[in-house]
Structure formats: structure tokens, C-alpha cells
Protein backbone atom coordinates (compact mmCIF):
# COMPACT_ATOMS: atom_id res chain seq x y z
CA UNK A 1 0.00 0.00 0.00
CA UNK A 2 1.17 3.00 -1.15
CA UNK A 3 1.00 6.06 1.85
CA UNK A 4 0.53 9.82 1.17
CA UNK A 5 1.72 12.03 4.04
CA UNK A 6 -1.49 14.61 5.18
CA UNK A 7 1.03 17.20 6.10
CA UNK A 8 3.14 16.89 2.85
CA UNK A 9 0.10 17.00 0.94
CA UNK A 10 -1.20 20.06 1.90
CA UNK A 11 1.79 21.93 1.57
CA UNK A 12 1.72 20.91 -1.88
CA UNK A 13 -1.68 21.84 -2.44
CA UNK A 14 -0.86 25.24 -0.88
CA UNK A 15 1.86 25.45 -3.50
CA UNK A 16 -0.09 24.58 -6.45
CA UNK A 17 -2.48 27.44 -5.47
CA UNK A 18 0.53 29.36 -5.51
CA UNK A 19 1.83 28.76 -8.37
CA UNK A 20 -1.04 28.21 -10.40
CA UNK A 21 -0.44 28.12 -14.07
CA UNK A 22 -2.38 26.62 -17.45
CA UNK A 23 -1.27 24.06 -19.30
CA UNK A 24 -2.67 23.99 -22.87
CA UNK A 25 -2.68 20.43 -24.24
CA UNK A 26 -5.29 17.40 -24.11
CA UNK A 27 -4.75 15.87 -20.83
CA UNK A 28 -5.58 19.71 -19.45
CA UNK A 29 -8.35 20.40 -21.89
CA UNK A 30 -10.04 17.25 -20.21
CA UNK A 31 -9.08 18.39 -16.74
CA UNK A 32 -10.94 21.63 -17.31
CA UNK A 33 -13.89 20.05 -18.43
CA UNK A 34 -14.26 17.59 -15.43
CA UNK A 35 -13.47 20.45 -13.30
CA UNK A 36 -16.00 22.85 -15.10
CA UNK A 37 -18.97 19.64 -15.51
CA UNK A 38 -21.58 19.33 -12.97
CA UNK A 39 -21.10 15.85 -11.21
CA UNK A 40 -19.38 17.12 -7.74
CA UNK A 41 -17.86 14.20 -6.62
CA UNK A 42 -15.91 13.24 -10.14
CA UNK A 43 -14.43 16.65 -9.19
CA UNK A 44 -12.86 15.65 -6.19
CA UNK A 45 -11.75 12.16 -6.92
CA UNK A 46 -9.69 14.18 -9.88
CA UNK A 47 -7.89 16.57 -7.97
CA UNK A 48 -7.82 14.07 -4.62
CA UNK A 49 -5.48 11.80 -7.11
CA UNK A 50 -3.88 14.91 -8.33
CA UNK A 51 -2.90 15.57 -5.02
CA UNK A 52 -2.34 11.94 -3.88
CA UNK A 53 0.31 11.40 -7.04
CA UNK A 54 1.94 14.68 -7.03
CA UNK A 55 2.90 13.71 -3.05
CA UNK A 56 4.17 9.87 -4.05
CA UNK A 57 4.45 8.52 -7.54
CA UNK A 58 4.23 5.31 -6.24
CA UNK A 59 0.16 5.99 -5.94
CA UNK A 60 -1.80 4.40 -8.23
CA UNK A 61 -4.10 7.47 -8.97
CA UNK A 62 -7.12 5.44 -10.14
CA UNK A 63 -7.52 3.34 -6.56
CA UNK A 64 -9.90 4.75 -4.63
CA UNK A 65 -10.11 1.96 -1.36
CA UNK A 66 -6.93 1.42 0.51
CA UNK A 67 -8.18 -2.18 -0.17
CA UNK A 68 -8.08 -2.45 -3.89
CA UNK A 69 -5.38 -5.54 -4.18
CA UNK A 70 -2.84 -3.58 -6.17
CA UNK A 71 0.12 -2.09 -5.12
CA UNK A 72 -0.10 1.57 -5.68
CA UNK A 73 -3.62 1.84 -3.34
CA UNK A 74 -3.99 4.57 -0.94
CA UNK A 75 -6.58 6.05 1.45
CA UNK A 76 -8.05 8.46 -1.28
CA UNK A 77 -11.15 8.73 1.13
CA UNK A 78 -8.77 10.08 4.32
CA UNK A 79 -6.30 12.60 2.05
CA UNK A 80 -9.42 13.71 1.03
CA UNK A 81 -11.54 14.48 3.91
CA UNK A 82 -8.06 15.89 5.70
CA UNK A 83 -6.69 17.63 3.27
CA UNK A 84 -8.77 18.43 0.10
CA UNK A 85 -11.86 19.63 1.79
CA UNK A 86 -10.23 22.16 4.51
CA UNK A 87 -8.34 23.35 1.46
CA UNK A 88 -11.72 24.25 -0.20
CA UNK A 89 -13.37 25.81 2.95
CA UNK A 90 -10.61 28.35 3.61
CA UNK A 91 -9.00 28.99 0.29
CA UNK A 92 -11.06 28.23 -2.46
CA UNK A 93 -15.30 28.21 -0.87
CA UNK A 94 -17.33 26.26 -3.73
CA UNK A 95 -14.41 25.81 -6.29
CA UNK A 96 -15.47 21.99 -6.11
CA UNK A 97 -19.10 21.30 -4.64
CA UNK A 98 -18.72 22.58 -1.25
CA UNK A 99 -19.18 18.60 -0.23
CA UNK A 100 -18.16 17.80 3.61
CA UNK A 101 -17.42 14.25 3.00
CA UNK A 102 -17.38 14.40 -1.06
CA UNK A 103 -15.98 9.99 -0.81
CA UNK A 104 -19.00 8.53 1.20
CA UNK A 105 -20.82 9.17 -2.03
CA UNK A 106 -21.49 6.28 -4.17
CA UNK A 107 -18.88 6.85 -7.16
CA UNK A 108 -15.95 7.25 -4.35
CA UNK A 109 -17.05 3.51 -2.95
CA UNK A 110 -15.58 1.30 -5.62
CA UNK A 111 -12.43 0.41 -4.98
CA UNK A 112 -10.86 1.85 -8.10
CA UNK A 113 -11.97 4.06 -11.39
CA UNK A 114 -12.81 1.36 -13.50
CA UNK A 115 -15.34 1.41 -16.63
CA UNK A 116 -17.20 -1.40 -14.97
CA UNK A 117 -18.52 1.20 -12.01
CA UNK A 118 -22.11 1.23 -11.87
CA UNK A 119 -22.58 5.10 -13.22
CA UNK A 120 -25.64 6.57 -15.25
CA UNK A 121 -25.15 6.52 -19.03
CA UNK A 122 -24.48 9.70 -21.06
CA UNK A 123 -22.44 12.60 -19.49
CA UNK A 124 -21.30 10.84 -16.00
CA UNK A 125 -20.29 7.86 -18.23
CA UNK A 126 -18.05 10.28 -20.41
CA UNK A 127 -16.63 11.71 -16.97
CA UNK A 128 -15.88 8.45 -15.81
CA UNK A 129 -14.06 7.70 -19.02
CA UNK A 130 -12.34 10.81 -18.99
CA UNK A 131 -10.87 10.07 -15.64
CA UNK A 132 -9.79 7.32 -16.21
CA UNK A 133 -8.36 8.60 -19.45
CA UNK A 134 -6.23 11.58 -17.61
CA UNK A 135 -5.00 9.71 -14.40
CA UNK A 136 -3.85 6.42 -16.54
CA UNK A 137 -1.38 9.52 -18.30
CA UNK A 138 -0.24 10.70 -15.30
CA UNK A 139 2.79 8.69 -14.37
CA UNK A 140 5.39 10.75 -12.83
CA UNK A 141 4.55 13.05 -9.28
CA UNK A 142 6.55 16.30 -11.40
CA UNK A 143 3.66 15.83 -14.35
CA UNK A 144 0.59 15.32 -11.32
CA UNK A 145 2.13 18.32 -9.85
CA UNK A 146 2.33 20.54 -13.01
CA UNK A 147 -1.44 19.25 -13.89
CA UNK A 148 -2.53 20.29 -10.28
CA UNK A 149 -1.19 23.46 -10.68
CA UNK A 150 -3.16 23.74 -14.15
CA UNK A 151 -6.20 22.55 -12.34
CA UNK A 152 -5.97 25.46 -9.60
CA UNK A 153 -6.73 27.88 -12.66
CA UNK A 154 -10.35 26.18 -12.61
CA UNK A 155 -10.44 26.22 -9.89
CA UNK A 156 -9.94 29.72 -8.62
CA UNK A 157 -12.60 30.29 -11.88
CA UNK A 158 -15.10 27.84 -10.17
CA UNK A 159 -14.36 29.62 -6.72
CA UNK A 160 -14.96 33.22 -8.49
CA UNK A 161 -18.21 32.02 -10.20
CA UNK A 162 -19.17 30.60 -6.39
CA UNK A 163 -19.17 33.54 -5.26
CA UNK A 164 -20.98 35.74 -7.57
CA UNK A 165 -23.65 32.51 -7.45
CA UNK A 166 -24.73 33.98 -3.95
CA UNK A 167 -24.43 37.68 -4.86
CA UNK A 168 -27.01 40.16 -6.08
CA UNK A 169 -26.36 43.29 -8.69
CA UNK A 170 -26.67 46.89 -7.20
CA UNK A 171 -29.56 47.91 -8.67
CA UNK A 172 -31.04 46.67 -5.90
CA UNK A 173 -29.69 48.94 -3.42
CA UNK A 174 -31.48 52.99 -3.64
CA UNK A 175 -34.96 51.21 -4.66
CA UNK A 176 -35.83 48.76 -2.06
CA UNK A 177 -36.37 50.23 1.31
CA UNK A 178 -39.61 49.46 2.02
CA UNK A 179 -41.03 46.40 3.82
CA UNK A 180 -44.23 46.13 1.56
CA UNK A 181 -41.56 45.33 -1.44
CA UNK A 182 -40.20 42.00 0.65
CA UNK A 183 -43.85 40.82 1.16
CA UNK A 184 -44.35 41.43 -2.67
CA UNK A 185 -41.28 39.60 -2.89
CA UNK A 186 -42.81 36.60 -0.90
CA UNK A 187 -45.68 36.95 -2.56
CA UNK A 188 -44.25 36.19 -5.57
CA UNK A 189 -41.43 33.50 -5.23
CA UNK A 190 -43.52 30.86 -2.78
CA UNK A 191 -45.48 30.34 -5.75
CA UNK A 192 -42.21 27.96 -6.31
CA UNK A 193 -41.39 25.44 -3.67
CA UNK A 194 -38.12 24.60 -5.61
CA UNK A 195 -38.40 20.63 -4.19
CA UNK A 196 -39.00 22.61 -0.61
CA UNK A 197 -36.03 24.73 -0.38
CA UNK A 198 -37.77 28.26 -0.52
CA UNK A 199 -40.19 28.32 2.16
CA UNK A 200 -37.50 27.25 4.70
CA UNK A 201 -34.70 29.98 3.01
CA UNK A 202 -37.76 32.46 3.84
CA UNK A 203 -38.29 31.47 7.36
CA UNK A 204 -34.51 31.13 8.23
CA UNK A 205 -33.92 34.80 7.20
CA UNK A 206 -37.07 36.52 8.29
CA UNK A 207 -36.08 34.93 11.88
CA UNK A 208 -33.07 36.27 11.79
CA UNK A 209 -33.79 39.83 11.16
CA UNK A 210 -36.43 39.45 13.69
CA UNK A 211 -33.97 38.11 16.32
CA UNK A 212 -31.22 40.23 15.50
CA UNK A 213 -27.50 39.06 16.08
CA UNK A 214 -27.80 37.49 19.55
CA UNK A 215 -29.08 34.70 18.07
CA UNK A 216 -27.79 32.10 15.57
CA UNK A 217 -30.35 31.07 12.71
CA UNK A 218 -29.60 27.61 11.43
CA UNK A 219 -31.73 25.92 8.43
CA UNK A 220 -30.96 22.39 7.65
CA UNK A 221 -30.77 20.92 4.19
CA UNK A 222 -34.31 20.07 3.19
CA UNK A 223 -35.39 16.41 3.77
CA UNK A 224 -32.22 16.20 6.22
CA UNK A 225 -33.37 17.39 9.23
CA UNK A 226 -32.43 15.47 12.05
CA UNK A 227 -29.66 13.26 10.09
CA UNK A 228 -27.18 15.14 13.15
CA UNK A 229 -28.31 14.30 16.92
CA UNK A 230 -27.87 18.02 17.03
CA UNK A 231 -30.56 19.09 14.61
CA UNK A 232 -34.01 19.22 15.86
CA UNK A 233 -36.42 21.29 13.41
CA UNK A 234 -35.75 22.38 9.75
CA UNK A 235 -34.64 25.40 11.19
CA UNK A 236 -33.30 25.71 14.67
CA UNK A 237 -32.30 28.76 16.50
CA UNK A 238 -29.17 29.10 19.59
CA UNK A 239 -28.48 32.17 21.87
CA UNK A 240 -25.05 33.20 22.36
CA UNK A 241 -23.92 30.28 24.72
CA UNK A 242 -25.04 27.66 21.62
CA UNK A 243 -27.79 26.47 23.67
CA UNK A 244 -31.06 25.73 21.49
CA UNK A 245 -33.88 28.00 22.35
CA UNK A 246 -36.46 27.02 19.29
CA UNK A 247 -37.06 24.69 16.79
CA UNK A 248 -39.12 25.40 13.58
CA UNK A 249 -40.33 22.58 11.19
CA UNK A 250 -41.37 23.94 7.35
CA UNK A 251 -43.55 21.99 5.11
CA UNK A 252 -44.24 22.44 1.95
CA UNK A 253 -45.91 19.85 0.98
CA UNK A 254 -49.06 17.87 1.99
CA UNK A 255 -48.65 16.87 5.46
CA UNK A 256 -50.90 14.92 8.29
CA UNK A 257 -51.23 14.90 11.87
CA UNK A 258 -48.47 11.96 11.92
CA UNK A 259 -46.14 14.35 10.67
CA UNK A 260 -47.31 17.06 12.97
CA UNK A 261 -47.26 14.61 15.92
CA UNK A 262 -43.32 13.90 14.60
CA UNK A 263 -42.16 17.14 14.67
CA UNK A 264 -43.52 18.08 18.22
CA UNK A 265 -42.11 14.70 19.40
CA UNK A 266 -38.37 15.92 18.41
CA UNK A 267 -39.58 19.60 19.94
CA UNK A 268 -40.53 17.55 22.94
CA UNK A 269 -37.36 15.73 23.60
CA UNK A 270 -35.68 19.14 22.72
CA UNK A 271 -37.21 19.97 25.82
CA UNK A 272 -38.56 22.71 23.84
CA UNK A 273 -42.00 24.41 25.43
CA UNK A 274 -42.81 26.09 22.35
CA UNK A 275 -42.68 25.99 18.27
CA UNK A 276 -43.28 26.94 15.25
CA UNK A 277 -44.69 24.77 12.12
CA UNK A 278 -44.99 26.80 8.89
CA UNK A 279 -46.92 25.50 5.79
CA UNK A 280 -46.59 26.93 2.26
CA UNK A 281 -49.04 27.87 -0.12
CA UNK A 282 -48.44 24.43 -2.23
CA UNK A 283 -49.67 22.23 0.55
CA UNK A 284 -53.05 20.56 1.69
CA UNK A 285 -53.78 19.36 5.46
CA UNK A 286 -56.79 18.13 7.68
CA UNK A 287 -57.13 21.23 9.25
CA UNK A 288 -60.17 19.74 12.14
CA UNK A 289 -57.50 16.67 12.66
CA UNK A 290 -54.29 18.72 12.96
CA UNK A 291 -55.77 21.56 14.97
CA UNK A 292 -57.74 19.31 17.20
CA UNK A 293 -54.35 17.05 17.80
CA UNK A 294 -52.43 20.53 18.50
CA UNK A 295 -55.26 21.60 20.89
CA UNK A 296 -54.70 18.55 22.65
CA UNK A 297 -50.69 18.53 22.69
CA UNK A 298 -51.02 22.28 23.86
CA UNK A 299 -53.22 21.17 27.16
CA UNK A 300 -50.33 18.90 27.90
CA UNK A 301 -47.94 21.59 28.38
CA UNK A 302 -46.40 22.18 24.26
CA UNK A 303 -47.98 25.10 22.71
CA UNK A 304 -46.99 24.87 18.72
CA UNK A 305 -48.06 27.83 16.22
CA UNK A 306 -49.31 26.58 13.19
CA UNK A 307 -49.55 29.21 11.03
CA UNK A 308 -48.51 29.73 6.76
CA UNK A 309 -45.97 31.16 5.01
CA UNK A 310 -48.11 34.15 4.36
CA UNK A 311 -49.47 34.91 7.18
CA UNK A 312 -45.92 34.50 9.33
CA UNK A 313 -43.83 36.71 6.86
CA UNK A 314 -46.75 39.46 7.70
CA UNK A 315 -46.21 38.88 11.39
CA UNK A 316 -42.52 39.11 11.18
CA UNK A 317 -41.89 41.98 8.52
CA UNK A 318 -44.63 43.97 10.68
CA UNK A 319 -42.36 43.12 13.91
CA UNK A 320 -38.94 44.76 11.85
CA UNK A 321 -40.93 47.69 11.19
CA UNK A 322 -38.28 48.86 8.30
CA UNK A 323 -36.77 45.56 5.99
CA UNK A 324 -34.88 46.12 2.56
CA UNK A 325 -35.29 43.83 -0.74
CA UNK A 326 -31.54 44.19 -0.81
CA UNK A 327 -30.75 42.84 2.98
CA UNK A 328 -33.93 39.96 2.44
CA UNK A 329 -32.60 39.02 -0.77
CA UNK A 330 -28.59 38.96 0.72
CA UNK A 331 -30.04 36.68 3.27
CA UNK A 332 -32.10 34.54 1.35
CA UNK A 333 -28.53 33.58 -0.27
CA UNK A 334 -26.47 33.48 2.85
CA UNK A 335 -28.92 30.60 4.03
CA UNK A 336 -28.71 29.25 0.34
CA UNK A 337 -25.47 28.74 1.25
CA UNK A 338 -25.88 26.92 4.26
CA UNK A 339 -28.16 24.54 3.04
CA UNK A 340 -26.15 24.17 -0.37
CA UNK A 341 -29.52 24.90 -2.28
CA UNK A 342 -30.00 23.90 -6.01
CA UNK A 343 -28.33 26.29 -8.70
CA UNK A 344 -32.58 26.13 -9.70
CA UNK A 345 -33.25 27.63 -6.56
CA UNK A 346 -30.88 30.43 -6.64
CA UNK A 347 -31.84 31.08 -9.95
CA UNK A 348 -35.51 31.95 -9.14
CA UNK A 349 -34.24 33.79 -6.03
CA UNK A 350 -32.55 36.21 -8.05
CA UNK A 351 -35.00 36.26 -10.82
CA UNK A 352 -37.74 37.36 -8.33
CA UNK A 353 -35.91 39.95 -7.23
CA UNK A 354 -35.27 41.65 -10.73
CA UNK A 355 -39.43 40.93 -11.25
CA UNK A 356 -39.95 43.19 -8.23
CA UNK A 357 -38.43 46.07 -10.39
């Protein structure tokens, strides 16, 4: 087994960044494209092996499983999570995926690249092949180290284009200080639920404004909630000491007093006296079942608001008195952030915004 030093590595990776230069020729061209395409995790296993060979050339840079059987394999999964994804966070936000643990997904589990991999046909088929294609020509740690350095190009281009993802033009700015404008706002985008992700974004930041910076707002990815013993609603909220003083669940879809009943179990356990549960316009509910089951809940000592999207946003914009489009919109991408919403879903953010105007 071939071993690849954390410590050396990132200095190396450090040192591409550095010294970043292009390299026009095939091997590059397909770099750029794997580096520029949309499957995240192809991303990483190319510059992870990159990495991996540039440090020892002993590496067989298509093994993926220290337990492969052949004699260059490495831990691609540990330089990875040690190395390649603190390197993202601090120098380069986005530039790959933004991915915490980019090799639990399923085209990091094989044990090398191989055309056999189970992978969709069409354009992840044509990554696959053009991985395998560039790291088979890789055979010396000077050429993985001149090709990482090509790749850090892209990279600072994917970083740059990361950024401006979650950033809004300034003609928002002298036209869009008045609070009826974010409820138009509202108005208009929770006509798209955006597979969930908009009602929540919408919550997360009016809560914040509302609760100003003593508090810490924190949405979950949609349809993740909970996946951390930590996490308690879609969107739970801290004080200063970290210690959780609300939990809000967001649907946006049909729900029924089981899923009600779920929620205010995890609010429950929270120890959590009070909540919030926030429906969008796109959803349909036994209202006698679910307010009857909340009456009851609320006699045994958990009160939970049930109230929509609508109808909270009024609530909360009327509470801040004085909210800009620009500031709303800012935060609607912060949280997009957070949550790592869709490129769809910032798309329709921003489009919204240029409606209002």
C-alpha cells in the first residue's frame, strides 16, 4: 500500500495554489472540463489523485479503497476528507461542490476508477471515461504536480463564479427600502417550492432579522433534518452560549397529523415548550385533525403555532418595522449557502428579485 503524508500534501496543495499556471494540451483540456462539468464528486476524486500522485508517484491514482489488491492503493477517502476539503473551505469556498465528505458518495465507494462502475449513461459515463483517461497519463509526481497546478486555474474560476452565485447586482440597493416590497417579494417567489427549499430559506432569514445578532439562525438541508443528533427542526435557532432556544419545522408539501405529531415529538425531547410549524401555499392538510391534535398537545404543556408562510412573513416583517429587498434578498442567499440549495433555486431567487423592479 502506497501512503501519502497529510502534512506533505497540503503543503503541496498550498503550493499549487501558488503557483497556479495553465497548461494547454489534451490531458488539461479534459481536466478543465471535469473540473468545469456538474457531477461534484468526479471533481474531487480528480484533484484528490492529483494531489495523492503529485505527493508519491508510487500511488496508483485510479484506486480509490486502501483495499483495492494492487500495489499503488492509498486512502483516497482520508487525504481527502483531511486535506482536500479544509483546502476548499478556507482557500477556495465552492471551487469543487462545497461537499463535507465528497468519498461517502457512491462513485468514491468502488475500490478503483474502472469502466465497470455502476454510473448513469451519457455525461457521468463520459466523466468516468475521462478520468480514467487523464489519471492512466499521469505517471510521474513532477507531471501530477504541473497538472494540479493547471487545475488550480479552474479552480480559482469555479471559486470566483461561487461567489458571484450567492451575490445580487446593485440595482437593488437605492430602490428597495420598504417592507411592503419584501412581502411582494414573498408573494411572488412561494409560488415555487423549488423541491422545498424556498419556504424554509424564507423562514430562516425573516427569523433572523427578527432576532437580531444574539441569536444564531440555522436551516438544515431540506429532507435532512435530524440526520445530526444536534438538529431538531428544519430550522433551529441558539443564543449566544449555543444552547437551542427554538425549533421550527417547514412543510411544503401535503402533510398529516403523523407528521405534525413527529415534529412536536423531536420539539418535545428538545425539551422545547414552544414551536413553530410553517406550511406553504403548495400544501393541503386536515385542518379539524391537525388543529384538534395541536389543541390537545397544547393542554399537555407544548404550545406549537401553526400558522402559513403568508401569514408568518406578515407577522414578522410587521415586527422589523423597516426591511430592505436588498438585505432579504442577501439573506435569502447566505442561508442558500448553508443549506447548499440547487443552482434552480438560486436562480428563481434572483430572478424574483429583478421581477420586483
Amino acid at each position: 500500500m502506497a501512503t501519502v503524508d497529510v502534512k506533505t500534501a497540503a503543503l503541496i496543495l498550498d503550493r499549487a495554489l501558488i503557483e497556479a499556471t495553465p497548461i494547454e494540451d489534451e490531458i488539461a483540456s479534459i481536466i478543465t472540463t471535469v473540473l468545469k462539468g456538474t457531477h461534484k464528486t468526479y471533481r474531487y476524486i480528480l484533484v484528490n489523485a492529483l494531489l495523492a500522485k503529485a505527493t508519491n508517484q508510487e500511488v496508483d491514482a485510479l484506486s480509490l479503497q486502501k483495499g483495492d489488491g494492487k500495489g499503488g492503493k492509498f486512502d483516497a477517502r482520508s487525504l481527502c476528507h483531511k486535506v482536500l476539503v479544509p483546502f476548499e473551505k478556507l482557500k477556495l469556498p465552492g471551487c469543487l461542490g462545497d461537499s463535507n465528505e465528497p468519498f461517502l458518495n457512491k462513485p468514491a465507494r468502488f475500490v478503483s476508477l474502472s469502466m465497470s462502475n455502476a454510473v448513469r449513461a451519457g455525461k457521468d459515463r463520459e466523466t468516468l471515461e475521462n478520468l480514467i483517461k487523464v489519471l492512466s497519463h499521469i505517471t510521474t509526481s513532477e507531471d501530477a504536480y504541473n497538472y494540479l497546478k493547471s487545475a488550480m486555474v479552474v479552480l480559482i474560476s469555479n471559486h470566483d463564479d461561487y461567489l458571484k452565485k450567492f451575490a445580487i447586482g446593485d440595482a437593488l440597493i437605492d430602490v428597495s427600502e420598504f417592507s411592503q416590497l419584501v412581502l411582494d417579494y414573498i408573494y411572488k417567489i412561494t409560488v415555487h417550492s423549488m423541491e422545498g427549499e424556498v419556504c424554509p430559506l424564507i423562514v430562516a432569514e425573516l427569523e433572523q432579522l427578527y432576532l437580531g445578532k444574539d441569536f444564531k439562525v440555522v436551516p438544515h438541508k431540506v429532507n435532512e433534518s435530524g440526520s445530526s443528533s444536534k438538529e431538531v427542526g428544519d430550522i433551529d435557532v441558539f443564543d449566544t452560549e449555543g444552547t437551542l432556544v427554538n425549533a421550527i419545522e417547514v412543510k411544503d408539501k401535503s402533510f398529516s397529523v403523523q407528521d405534525v405529531l413527529h415534529a412536536i415529538s423531536k420539539f418535545r425531547q428538545a425539551n422545547l415548550a414552544s414551536s413553530l410549524f410553517v406550511y406553504g401555499k403548495n400544501v393541503t392538510f386536515n385542518e379539524d385533525d391537525v388543529y384538534h391534535t395541536l389543541k390537545a398537545i397544547g393542554r399537555e404543556g407544548h404550545y406549537c403555532c401553526l400558522i402559513s408562510i403568508l401569514n408568518y412573513a406578515k407577522l414578522r416583517i410587521s415586527d422589523l418595522k423597516t426591511v430592505t429587498v436588498r438585505d432579504f434578498v442577501d439573506g435569502l442567499l447566505k442561508f442558500s449557502k448553508v443549506i447548499n440549495a440547487n443552482d434552480d433555486t438560486i436562480c428563481v431567487i434572483k430572478d424574483i428579485a429583478a421581477q420586483i423592479f
